[in-house]
PDB file of N, CA and C in Angstrom:
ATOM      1  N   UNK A   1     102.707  31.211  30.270  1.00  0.00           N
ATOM      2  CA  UNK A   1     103.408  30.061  30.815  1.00  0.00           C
ATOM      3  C   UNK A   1     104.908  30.323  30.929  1.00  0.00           C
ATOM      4  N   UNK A   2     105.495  30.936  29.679  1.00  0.00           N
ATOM      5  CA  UNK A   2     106.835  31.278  30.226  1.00  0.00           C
ATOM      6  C   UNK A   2     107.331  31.955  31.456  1.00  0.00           C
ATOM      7  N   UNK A   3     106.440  33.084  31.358  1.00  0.00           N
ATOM      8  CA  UNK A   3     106.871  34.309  32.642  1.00  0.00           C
ATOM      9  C   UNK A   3     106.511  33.087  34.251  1.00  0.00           C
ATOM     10  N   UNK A   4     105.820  32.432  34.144  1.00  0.00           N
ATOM     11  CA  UNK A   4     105.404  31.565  35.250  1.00  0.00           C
ATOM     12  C   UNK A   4     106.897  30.536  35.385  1.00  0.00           C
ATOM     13  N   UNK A   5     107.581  30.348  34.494  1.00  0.00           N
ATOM     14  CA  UNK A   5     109.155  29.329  34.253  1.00  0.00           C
ATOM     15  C   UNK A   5     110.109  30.236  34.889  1.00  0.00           C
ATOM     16  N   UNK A   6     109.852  31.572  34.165  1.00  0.00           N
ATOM     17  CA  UNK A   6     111.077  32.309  34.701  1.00  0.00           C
ATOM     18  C   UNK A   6     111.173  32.901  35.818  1.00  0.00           C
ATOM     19  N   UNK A   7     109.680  33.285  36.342  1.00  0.00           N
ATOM     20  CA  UNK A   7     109.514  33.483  37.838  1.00  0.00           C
ATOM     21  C   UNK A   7     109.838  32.269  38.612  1.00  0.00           C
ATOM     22  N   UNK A   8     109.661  31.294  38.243  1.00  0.00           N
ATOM     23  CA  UNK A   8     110.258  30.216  38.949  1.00  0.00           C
ATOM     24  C   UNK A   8     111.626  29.967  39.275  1.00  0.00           C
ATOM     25  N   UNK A   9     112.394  30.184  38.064  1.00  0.00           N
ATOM     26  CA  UNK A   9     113.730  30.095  37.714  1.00  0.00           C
ATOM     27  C   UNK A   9     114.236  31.088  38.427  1.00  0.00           C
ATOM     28  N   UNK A  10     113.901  32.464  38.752  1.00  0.00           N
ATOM     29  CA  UNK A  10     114.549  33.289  38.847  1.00  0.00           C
ATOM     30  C   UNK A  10     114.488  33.479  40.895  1.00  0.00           C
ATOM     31  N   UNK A  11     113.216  32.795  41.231  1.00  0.00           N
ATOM     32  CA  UNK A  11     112.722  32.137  42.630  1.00  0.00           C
ATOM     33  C   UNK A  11     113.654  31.156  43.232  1.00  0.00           C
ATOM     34  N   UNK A  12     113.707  30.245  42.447  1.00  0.00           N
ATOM     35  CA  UNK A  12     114.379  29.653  43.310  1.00  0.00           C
ATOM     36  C   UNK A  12     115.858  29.370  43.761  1.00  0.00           C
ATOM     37  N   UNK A  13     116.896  30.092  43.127  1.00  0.00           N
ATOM     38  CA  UNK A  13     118.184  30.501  44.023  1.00  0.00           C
ATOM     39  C   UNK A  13     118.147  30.958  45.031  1.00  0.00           C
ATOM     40  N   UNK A  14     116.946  32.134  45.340  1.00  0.00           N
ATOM     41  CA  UNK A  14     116.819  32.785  46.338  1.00  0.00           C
ATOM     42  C   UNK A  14     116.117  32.246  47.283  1.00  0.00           C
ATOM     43  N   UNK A  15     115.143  31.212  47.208  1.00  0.00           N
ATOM     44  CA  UNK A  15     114.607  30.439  48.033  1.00  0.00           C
ATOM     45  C   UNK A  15     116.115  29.335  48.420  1.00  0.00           C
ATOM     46  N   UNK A  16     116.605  29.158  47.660  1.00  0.00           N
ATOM     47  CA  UNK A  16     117.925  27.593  48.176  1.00  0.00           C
ATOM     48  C   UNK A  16     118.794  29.161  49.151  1.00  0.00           C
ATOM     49  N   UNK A  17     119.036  30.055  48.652  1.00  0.00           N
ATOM     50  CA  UNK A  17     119.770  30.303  49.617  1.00  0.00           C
ATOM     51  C   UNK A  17     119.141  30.901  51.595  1.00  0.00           C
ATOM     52  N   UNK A  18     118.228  31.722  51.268  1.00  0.00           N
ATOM     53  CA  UNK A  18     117.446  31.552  52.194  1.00  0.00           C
ATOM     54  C   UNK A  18     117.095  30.942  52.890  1.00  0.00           C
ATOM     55  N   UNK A  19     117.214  29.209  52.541  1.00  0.00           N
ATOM     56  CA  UNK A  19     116.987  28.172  53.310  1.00  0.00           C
ATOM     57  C   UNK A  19     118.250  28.005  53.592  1.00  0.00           C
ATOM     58  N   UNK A  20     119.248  27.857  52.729  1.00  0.00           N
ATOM     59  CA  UNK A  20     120.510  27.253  53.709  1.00  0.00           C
ATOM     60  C   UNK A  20     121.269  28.499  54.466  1.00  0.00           C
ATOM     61  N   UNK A  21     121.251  29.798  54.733  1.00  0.00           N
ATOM     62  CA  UNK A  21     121.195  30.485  55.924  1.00  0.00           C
ATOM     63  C   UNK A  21     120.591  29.883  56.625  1.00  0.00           C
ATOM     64  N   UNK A  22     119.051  29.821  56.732  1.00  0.00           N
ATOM     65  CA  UNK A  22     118.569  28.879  58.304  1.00  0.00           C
ATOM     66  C   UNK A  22     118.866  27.764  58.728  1.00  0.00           C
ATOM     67  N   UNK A  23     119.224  26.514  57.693  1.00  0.00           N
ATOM     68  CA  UNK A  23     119.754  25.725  57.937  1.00  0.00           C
ATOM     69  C   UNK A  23     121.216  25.787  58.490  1.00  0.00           C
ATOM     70  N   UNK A  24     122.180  26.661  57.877  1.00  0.00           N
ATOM     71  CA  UNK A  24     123.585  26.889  58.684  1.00  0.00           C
ATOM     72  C   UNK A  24     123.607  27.605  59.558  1.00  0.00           C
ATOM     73  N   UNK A  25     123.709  27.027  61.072  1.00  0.00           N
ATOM     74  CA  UNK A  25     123.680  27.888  62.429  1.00  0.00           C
ATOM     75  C   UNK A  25     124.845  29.068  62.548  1.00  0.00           C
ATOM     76  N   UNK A  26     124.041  30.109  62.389  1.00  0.00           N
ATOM     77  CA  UNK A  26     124.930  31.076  62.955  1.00  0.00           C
ATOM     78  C   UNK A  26     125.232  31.716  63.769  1.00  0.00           C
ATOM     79  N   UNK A  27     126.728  31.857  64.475  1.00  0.00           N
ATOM     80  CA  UNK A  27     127.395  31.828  65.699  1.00  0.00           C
ATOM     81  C   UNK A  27     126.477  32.834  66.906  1.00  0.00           C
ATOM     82  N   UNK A  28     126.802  32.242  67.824  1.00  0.00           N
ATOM     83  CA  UNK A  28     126.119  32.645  68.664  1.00  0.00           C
ATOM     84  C   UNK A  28     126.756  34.531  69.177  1.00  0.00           C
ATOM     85  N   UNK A  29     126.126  35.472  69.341  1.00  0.00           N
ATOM     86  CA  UNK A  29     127.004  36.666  69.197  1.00  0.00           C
ATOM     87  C   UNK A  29     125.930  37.400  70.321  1.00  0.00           C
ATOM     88  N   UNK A  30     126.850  38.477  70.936  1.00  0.00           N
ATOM     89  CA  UNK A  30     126.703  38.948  71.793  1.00  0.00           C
ATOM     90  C   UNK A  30     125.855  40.453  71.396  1.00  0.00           C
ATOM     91  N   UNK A  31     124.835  40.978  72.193  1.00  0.00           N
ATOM     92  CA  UNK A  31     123.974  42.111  71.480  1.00  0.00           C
ATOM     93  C   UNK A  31     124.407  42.826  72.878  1.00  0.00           C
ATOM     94  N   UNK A  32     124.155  44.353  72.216  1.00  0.00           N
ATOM     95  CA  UNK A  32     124.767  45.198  73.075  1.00  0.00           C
ATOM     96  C   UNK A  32     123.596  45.386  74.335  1.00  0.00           C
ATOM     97  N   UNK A  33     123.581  45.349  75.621  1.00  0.00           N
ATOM     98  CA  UNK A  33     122.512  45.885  76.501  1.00  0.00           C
ATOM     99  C   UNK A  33     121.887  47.258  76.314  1.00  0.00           C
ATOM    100  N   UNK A  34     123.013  48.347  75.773  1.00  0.00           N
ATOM    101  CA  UNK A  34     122.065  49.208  75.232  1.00  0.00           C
ATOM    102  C   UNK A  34     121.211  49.754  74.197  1.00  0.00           C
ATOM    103  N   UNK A  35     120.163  50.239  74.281  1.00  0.00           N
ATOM    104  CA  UNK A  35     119.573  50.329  72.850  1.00  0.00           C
ATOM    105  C   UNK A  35     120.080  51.121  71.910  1.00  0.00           C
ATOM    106  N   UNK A  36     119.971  50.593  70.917  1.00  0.00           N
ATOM    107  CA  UNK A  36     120.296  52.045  69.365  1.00  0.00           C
ATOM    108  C   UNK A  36     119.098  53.384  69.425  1.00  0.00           C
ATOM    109  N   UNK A  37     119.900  54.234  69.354  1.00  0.00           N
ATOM    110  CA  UNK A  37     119.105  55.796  69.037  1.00  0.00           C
ATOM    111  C   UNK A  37     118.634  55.522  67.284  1.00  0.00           C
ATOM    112  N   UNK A  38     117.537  55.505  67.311  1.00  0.00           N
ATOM    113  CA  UNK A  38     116.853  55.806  66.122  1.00  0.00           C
ATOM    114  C   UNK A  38     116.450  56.952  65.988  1.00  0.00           C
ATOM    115  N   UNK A  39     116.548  58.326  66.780  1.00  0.00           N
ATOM    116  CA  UNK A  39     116.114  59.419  66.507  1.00  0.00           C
ATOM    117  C   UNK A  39     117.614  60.314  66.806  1.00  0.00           C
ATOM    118  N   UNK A  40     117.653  61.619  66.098  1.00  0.00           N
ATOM    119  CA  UNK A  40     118.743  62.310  66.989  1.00  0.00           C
ATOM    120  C   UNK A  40     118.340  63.094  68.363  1.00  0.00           C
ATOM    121  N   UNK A  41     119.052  63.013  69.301  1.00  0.00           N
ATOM    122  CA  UNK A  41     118.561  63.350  70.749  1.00  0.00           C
ATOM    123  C   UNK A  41     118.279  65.141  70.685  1.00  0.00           C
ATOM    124  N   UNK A  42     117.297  65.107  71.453  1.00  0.00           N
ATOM    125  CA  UNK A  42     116.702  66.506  71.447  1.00  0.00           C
ATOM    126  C   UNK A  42     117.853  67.446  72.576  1.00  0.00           C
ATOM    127  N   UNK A  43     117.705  68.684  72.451  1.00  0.00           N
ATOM    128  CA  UNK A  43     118.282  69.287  73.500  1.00  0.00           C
ATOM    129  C   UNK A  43     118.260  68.938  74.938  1.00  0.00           C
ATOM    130  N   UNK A  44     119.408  68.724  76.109  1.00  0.00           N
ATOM    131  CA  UNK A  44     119.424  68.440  77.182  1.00  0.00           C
ATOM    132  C   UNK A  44     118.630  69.398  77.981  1.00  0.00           C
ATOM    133  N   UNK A  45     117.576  68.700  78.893  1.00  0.00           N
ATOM    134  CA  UNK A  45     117.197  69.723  79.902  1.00  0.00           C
ATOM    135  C   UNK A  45     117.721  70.363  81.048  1.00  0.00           C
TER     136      UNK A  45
END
């Protein structure tokens, strides 16, 4: 029963903040048109 208190306890800051990020709108921001390289580019042909 304790570990079930402290998982709770220790839950729910992170649940209040998690919610009030979604609840506080954040600014509307511009994404780049091009994509990110997730790989390094292979030799040019």
């Amino acid at each position: 029963m304790r570990a079930l208190v402290a998982t709770a306890a220790g839950l729910a800051p992170v649940l209040l903040v998690v919610l009030l990020i979604a609840v506080v709108d954040v600014p509307p921001g511009e994404t780049s048109p091009r994509p990110l390289l997730t790989t390094v580019p292979g030799p040019v042909k």
